[in-house]
C-alpha atoms as a PDB file:
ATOM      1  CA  UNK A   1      92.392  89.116  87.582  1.00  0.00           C
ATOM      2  CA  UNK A   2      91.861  90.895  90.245  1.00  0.00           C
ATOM      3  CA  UNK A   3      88.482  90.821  92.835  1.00  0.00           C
ATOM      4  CA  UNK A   4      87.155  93.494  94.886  1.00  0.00           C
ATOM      5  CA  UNK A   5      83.692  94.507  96.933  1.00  0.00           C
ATOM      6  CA  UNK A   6      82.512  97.618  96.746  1.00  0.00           C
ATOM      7  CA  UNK A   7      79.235  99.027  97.704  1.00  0.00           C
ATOM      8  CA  UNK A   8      77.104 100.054  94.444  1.00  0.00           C
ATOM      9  CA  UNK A   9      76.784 103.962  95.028  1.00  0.00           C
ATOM     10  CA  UNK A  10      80.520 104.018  94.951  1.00  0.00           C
ATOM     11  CA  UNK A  11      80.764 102.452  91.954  1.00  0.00           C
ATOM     12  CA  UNK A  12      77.772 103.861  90.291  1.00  0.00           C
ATOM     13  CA  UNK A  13      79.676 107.286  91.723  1.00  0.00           C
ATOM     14  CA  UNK A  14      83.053 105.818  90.356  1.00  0.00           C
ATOM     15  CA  UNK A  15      81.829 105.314  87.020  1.00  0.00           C
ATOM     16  CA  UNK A  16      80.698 109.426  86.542  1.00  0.00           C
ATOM     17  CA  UNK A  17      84.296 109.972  87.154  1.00  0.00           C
ATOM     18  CA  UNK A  18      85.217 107.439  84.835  1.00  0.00           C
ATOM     19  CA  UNK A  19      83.402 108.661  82.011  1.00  0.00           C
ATOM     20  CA  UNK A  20      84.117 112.071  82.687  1.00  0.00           C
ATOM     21  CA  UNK A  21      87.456 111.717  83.039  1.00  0.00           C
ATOM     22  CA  UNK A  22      88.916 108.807  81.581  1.00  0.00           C
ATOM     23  CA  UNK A  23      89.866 107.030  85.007  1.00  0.00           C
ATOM     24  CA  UNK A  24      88.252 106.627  88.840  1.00  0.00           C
ATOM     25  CA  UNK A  25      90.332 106.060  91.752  1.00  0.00           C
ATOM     26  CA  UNK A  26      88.986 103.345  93.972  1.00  0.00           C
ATOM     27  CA  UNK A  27      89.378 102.483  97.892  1.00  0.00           C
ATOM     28  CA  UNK A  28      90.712  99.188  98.231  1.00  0.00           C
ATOM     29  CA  UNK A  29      90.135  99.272 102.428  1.00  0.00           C
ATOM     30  CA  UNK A  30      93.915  97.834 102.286  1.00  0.00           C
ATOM     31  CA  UNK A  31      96.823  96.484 100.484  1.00  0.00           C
ATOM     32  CA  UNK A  32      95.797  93.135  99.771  1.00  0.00           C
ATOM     33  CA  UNK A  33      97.326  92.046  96.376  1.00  0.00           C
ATOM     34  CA  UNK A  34      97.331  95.652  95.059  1.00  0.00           C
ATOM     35  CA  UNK A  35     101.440  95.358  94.519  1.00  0.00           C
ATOM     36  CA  UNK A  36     101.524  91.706  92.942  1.00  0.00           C
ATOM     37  CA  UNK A  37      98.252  92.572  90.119  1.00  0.00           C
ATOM     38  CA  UNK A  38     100.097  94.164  86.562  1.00  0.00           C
ATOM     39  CA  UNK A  39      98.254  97.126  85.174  1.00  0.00           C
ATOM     40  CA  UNK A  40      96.764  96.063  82.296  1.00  0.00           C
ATOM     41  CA  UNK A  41      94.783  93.474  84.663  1.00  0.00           C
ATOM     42  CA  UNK A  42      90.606  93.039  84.835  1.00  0.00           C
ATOM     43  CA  UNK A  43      89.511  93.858  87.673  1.00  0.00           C
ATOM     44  CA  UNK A  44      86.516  92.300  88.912  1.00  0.00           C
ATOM     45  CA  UNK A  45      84.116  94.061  91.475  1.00  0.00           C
ATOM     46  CA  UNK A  46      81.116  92.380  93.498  1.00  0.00           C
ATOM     47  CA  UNK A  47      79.145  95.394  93.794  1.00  0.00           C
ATOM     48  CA  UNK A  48      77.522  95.367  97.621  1.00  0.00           C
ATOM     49  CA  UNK A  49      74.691  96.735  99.734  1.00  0.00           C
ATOM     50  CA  UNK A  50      72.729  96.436  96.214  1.00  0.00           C
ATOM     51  CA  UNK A  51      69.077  95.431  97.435  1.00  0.00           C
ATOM     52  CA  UNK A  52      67.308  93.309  94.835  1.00  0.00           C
ATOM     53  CA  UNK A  53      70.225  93.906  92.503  1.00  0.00           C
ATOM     54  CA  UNK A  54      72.767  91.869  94.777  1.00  0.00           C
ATOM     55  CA  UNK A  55      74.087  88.570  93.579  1.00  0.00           C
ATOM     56  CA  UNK A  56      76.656  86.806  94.416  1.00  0.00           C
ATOM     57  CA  UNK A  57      79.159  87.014  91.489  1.00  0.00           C
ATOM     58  CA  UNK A  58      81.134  89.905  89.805  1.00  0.00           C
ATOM     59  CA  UNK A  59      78.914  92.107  88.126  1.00  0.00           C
ATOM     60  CA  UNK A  60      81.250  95.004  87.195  1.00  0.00           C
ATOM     61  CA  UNK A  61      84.721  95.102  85.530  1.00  0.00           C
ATOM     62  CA  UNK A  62      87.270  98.073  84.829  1.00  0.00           C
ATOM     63  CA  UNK A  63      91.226  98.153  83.539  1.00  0.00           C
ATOM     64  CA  UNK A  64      93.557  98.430  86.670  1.00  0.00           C
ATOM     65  CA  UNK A  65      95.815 101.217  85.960  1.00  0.00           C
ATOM     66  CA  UNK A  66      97.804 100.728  88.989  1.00  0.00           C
ATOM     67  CA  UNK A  67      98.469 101.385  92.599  1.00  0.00           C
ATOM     68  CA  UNK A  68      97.753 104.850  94.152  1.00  0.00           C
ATOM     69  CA  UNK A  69     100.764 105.685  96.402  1.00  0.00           C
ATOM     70  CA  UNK A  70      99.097 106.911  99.991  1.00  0.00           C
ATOM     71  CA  UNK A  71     100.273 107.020 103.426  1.00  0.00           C
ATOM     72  CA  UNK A  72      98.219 107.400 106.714  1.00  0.00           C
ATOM     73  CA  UNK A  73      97.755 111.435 107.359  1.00  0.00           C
ATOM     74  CA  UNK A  74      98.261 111.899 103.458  1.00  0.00           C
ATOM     75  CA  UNK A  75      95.481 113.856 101.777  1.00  0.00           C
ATOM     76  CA  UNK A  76      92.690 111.802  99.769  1.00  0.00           C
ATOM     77  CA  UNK A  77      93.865 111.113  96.034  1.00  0.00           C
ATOM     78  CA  UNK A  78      92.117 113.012  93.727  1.00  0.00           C
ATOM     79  CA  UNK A  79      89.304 110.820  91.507  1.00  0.00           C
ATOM     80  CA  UNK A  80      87.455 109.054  94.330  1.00  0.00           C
ATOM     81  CA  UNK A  81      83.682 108.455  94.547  1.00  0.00           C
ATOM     82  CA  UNK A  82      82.136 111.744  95.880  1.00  0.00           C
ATOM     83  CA  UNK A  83      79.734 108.949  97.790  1.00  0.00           C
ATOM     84  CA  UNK A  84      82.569 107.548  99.599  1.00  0.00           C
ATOM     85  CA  UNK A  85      84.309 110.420 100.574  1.00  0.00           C
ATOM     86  CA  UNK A  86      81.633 111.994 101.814  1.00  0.00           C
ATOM     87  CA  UNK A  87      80.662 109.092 103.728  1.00  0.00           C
ATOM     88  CA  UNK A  88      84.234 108.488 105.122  1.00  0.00           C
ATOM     89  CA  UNK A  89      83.930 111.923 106.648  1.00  0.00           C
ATOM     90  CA  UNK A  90      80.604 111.661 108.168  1.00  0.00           C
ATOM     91  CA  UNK A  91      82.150 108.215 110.002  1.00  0.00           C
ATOM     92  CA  UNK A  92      85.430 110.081 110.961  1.00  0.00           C
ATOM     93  CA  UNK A  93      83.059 113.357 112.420  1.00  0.00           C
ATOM     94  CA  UNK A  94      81.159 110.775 113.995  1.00  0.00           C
ATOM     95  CA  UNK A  95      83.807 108.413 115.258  1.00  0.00           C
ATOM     96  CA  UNK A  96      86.757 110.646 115.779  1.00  0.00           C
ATOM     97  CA  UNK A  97      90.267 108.725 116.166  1.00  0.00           C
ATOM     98  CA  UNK A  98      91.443 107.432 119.298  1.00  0.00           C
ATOM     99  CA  UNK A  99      94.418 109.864 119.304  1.00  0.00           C
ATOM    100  CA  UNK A 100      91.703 112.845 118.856  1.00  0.00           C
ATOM    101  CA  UNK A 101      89.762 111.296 121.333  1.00  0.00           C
ATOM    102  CA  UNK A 102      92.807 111.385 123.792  1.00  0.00           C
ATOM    103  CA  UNK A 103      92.361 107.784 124.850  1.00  0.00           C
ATOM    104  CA  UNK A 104      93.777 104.631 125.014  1.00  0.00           C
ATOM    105  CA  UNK A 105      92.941 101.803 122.547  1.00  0.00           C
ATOM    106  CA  UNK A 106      90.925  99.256 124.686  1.00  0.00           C
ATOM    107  CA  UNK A 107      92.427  95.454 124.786  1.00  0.00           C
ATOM    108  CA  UNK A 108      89.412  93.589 125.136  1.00  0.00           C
ATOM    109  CA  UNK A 109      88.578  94.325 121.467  1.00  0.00           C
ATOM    110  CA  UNK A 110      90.613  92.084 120.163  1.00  0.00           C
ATOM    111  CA  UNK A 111      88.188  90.837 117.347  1.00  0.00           C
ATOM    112  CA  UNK A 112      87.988  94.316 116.094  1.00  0.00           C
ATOM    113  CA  UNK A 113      92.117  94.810 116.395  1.00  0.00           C
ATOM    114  CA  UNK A 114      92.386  90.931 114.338  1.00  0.00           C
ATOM    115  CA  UNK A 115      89.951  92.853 111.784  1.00  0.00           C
ATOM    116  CA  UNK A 116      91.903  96.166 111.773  1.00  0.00           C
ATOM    117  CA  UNK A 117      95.344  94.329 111.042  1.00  0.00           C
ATOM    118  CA  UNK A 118      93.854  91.569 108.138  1.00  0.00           C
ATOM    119  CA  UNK A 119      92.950  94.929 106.108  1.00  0.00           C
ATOM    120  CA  UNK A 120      95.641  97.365 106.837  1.00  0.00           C
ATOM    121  CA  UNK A 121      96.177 100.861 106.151  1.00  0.00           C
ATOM    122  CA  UNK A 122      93.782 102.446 103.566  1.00  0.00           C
ATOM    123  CA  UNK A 123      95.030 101.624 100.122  1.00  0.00           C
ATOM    124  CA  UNK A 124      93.654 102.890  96.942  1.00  0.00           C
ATOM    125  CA  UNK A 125      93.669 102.397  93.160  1.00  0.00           C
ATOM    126  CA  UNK A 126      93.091 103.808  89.583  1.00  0.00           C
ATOM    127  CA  UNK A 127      91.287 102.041  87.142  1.00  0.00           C
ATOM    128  CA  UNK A 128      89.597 102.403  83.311  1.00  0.00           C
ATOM    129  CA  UNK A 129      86.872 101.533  81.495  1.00  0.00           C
ATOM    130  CA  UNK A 130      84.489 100.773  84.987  1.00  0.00           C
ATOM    131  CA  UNK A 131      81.221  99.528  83.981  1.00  0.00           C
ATOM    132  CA  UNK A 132      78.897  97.582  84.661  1.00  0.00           C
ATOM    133  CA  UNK A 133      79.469  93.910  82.743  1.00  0.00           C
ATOM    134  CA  UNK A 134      76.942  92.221  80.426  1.00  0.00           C
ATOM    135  CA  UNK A 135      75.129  89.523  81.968  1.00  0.00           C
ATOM    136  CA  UNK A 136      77.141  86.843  79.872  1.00  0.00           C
ATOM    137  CA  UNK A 137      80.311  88.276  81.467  1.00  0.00           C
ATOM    138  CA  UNK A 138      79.099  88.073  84.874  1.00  0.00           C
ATOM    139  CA  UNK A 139      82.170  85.712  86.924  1.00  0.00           C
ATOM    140  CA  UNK A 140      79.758  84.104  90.202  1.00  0.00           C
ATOM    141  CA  UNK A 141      81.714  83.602  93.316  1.00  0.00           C
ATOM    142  CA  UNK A 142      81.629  79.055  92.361  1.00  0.00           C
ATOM    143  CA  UNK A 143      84.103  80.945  89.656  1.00  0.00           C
ATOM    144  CA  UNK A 144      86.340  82.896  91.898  1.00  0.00           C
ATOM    145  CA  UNK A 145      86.218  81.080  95.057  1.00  0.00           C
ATOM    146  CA  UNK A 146      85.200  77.526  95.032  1.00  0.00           C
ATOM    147  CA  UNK A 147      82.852  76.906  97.593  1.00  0.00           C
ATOM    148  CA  UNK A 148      84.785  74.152  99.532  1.00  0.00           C
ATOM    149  CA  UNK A 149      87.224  77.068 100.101  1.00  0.00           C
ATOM    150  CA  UNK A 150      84.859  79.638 101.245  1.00  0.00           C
ATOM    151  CA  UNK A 151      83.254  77.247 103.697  1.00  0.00           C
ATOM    152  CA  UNK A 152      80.087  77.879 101.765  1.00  0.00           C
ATOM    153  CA  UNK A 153      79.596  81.391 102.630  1.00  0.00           C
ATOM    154  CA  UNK A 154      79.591  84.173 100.226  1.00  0.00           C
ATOM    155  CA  UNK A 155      82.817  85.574  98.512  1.00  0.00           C
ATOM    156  CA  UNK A 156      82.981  89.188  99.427  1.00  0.00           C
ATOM    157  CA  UNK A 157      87.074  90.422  99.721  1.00  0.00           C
ATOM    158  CA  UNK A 158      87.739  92.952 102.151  1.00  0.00           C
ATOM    159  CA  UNK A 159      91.055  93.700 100.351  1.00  0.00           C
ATOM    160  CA  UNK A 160      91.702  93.095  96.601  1.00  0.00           C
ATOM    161  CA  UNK A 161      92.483  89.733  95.516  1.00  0.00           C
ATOM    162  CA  UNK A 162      94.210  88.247  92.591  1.00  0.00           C
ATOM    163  CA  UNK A 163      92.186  84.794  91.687  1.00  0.00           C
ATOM    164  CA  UNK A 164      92.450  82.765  88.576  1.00  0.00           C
ATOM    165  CA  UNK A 165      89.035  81.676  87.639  1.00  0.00           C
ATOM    166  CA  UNK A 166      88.197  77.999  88.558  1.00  0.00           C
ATOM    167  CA  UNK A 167      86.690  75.323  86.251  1.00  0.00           C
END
């Protein structure tokens, strides 16, 4: 199986392009196990920034398709949450790259550079069937992650994960 976080707009978003089209592509905010998960796989998503509706388990599932291919520069694949795409160019209006900027990258950020390089470069992928799971299907992070393992704090992946569920 495979775990990702995603806020709940984008997937509430994802799924009207799901339904309406038989697949949704979904930002992955990098690599992570994308290349080692088979399509065919569950995919598990801890939907995020949900108010009341948050809890800390797996609340959503879809049908991993596969791996979108995407480089840096390349245009957005087609598919995505309207949400996130049109909040991924309000941040880039609002934070413009360094390059466009015209400065230097600053060296006493490192925290943000260690953060930058455990995610990567922007990966995305397809998947079917996303919806919302019924309660009884619902995988809680004790599942996913055990707890000794997460040093107690909440499971949220910032890149896709492959777990096998835990006893």
């Amino acid at each position: 199986m495979l775990v990702v976080a995603m806020p709940l707009r984008h997937l509430e978003a994802a799924r009207v392009v799901c339904e309406q089209t038989g697949t949704a592509t979904l930002p992955a905010g990098g690599p992570g196990d994308l290349d080692d998960a088979p399509p065919g796989a569950t995919v598990l998503v801890i939907a995020t920034e949900a108010g009341d509706a948050e809890v800390p388990a797996a609340t959503w599932r879809g049908v991993l398709e596969g791996r979108m291919p995407h480089q840096p520069g390349d245009p957005l694949p087609d598919g995505l949450p309207g949400t996130w795409v049109e909040e991924r160019a309000r941040s880039e209006a609002e934070h413009p790259s360094e390059e466009d900027r015209g400065r230097e990258s600053d060296d006493d950020d490192e925290e943000d550079d260690e953060e930058d390089d455990e995610a990567g470069t922007q990966a995305f992928f397809l998947v079917r069937e996303l919806a919302p799971s019924p309660r009884d299907m619902w995988v809680h992070a004790n599942e996913l992650v055990p707890k000794q393992q997460r040093g107690g704090r909440t499971f949220i992946p910032r890149t896709p994960r492959l777990v096998m569920l835990v006893d």
